[in-house]
Protein backbone atom coordinates (compact mmCIF):
# COMPACT_ATOMS: atom_id res chain seq x y z
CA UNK A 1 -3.94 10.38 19.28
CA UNK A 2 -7.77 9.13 19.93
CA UNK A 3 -8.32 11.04 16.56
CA UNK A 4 -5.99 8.51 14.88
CA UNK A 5 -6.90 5.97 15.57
CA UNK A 6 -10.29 6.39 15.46
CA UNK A 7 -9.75 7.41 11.88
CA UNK A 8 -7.06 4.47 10.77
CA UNK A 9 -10.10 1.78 12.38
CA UNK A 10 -12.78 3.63 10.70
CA UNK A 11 -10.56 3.92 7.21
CA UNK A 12 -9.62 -0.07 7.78
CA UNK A 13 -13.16 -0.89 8.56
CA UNK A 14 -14.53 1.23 5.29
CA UNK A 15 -11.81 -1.32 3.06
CA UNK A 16 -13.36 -4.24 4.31
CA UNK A 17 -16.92 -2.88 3.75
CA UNK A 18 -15.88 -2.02 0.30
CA UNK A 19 -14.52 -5.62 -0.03
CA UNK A 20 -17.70 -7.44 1.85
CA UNK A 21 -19.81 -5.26 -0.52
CA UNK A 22 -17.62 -6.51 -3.97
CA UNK A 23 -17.89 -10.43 -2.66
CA UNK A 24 -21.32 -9.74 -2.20
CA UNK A 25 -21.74 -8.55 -6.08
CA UNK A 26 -23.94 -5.43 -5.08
CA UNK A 27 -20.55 -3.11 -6.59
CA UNK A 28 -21.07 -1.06 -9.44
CA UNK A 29 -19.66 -2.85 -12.90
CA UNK A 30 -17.11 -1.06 -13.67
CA UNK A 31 -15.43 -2.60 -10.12
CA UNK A 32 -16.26 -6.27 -10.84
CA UNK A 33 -14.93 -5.74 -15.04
CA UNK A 34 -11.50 -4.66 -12.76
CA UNK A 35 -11.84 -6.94 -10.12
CA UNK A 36 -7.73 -7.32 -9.74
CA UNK A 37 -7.25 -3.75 -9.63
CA UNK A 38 -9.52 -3.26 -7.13
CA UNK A 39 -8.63 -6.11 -4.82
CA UNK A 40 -4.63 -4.79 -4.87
CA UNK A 41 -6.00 -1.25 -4.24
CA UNK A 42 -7.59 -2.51 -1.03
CA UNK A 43 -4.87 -4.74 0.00
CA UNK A 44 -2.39 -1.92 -0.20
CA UNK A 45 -4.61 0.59 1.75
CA UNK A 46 -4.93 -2.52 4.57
CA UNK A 47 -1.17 -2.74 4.50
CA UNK A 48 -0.94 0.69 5.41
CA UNK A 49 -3.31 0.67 8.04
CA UNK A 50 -1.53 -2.28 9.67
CA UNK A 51 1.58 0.24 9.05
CA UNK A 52 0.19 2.80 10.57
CA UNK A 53 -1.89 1.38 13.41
CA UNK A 54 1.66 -0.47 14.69
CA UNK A 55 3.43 3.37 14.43
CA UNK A 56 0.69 4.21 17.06
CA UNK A 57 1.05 1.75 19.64
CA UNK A 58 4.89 1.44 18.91
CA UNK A 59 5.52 5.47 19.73
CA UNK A 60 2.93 5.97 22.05
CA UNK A 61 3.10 3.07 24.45
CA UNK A 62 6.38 1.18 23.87
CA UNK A 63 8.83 3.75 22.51
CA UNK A 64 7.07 6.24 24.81
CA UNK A 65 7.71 9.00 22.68
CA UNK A 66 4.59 10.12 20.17
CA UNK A 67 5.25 13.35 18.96
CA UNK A 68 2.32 15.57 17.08
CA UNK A 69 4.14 17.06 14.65
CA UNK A 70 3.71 13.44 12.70
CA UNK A 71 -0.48 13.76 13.12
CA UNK A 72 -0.55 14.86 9.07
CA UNK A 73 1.53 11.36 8.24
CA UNK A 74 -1.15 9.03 10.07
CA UNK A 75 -3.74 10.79 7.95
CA UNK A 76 -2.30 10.58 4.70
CA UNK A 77 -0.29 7.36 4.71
CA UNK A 78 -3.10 4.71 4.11
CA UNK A 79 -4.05 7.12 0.63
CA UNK A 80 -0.55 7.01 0.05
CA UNK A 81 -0.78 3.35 0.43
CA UNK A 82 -4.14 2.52 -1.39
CA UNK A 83 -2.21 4.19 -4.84
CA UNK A 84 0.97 1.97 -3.69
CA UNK A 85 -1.19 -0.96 -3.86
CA UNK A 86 -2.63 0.01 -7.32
CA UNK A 87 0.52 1.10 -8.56
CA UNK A 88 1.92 -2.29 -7.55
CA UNK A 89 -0.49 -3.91 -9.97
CA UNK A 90 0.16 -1.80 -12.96
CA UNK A 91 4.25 -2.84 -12.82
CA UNK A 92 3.26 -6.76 -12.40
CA UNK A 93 0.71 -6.18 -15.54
CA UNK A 94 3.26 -4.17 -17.66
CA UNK A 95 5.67 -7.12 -16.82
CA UNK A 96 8.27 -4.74 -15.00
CA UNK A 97 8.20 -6.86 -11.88
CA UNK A 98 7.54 -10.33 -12.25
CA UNK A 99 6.59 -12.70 -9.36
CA UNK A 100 7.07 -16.44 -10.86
CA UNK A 101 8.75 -17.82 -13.94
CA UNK A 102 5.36 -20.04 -14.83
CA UNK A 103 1.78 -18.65 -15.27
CA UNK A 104 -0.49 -20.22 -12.62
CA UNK A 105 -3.70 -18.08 -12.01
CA UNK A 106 -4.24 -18.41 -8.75
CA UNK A 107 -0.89 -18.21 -7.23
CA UNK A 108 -0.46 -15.27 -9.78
CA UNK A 109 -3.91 -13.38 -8.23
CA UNK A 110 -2.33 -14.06 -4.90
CA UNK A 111 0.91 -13.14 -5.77
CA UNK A 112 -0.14 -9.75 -6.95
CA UNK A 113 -2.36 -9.45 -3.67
CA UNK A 114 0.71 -10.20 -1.25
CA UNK A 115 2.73 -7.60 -2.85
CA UNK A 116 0.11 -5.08 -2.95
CA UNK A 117 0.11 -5.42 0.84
CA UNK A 118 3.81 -5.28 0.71
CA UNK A 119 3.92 -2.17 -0.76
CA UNK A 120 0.94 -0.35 1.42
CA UNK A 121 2.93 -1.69 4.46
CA UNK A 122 6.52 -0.50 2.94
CA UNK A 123 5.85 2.30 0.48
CA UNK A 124 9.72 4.04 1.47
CA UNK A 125 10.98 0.62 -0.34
CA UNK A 126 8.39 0.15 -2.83
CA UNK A 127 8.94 3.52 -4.01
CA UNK A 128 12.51 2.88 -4.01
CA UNK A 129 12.07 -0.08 -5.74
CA UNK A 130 10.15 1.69 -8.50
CA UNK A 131 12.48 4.09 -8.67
CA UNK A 132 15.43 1.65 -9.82
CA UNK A 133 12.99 0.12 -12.38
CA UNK A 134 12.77 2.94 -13.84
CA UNK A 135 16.09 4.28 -13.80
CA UNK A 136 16.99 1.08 -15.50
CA UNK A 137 14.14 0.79 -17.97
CA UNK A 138 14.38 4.49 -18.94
CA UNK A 139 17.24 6.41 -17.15
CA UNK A 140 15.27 8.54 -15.27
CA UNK A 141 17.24 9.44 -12.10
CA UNK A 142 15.94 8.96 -8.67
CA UNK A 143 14.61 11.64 -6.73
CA UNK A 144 16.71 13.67 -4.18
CA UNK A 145 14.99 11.83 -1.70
CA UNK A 146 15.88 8.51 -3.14
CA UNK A 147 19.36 9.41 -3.74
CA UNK A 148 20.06 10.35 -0.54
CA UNK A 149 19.21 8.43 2.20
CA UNK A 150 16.82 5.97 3.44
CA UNK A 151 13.37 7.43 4.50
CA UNK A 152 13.13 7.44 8.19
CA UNK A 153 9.44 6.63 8.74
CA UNK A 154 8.07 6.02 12.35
């Protein structure tokens, strides 16, 4: 369990290096030419973190029941997270979820931040939610997994 969190601080400490090195401007140019893409990416990867850091304290001190078996989830969760956030971004660009009725930039930018977060602290319903989108948009059926039941994360 030391392992874990050792990792899910160092992997939350390495997104806000990454985001104290882009405010600082010393990022390569490609980042800063997709500056909103970026920022989501990170802001989904913290979501998980916070996700993931409140599994470890909630099963092994309150709930009093951590169980091993779930080690491989607390690794790959904030990656799973990080492409949540970015994948957030890409539906509010392509128009497929839409946050406000009028076009302010700012509460726009922070608007696609917040649900970046969102959906690095929730992927089971941001995956669901992307899921309907596109069953609507294009038909495509849900996966067995959405079909069925609701994800039972810790």
């Amino acid at each position: 369990m030391k392992t874990i969190i050792a990792f899910l601080l160092g992997f939350l400490f390495s997104l806000v290096l990454l985001l104290g090195m882009y405010l600082a401007g010393i990022m390569p140019s490609w980042v800063a030419g997709s500056r909103l893409w970026f920022l989501c990416t990170l802001a989904g990867g913290v979501g998980g973190c916070v996700y993931c850091l409140r599994a470890v304290y909630l099963n092994a001190c309150v709930q009093k029941q951590w169980d091993p078996d779930w080690q491989p989830w607390y690794y790959i969760r904030p990656f799973v997270s990080l492409i949540c956030g970015a994948v957030s971004c890409l539906f509010l660009k392509a128009g497929l979820l839409v946050l406000e009725s009028s076009q302010k930039q700012d509460a726009s930018e922070l608007g696609f931040l917040a649900l970046a977060f969102v959906s690095g602290l929730n992927v089971d319903k941001f995956i669901a939610k992307v899921e309907d989108i596109a069953q609507a948009s294009w038909g495509i059926e849900k996966t067995r997994v959405g079909k069925g039941r609701d994800s039972k994360e810790e």
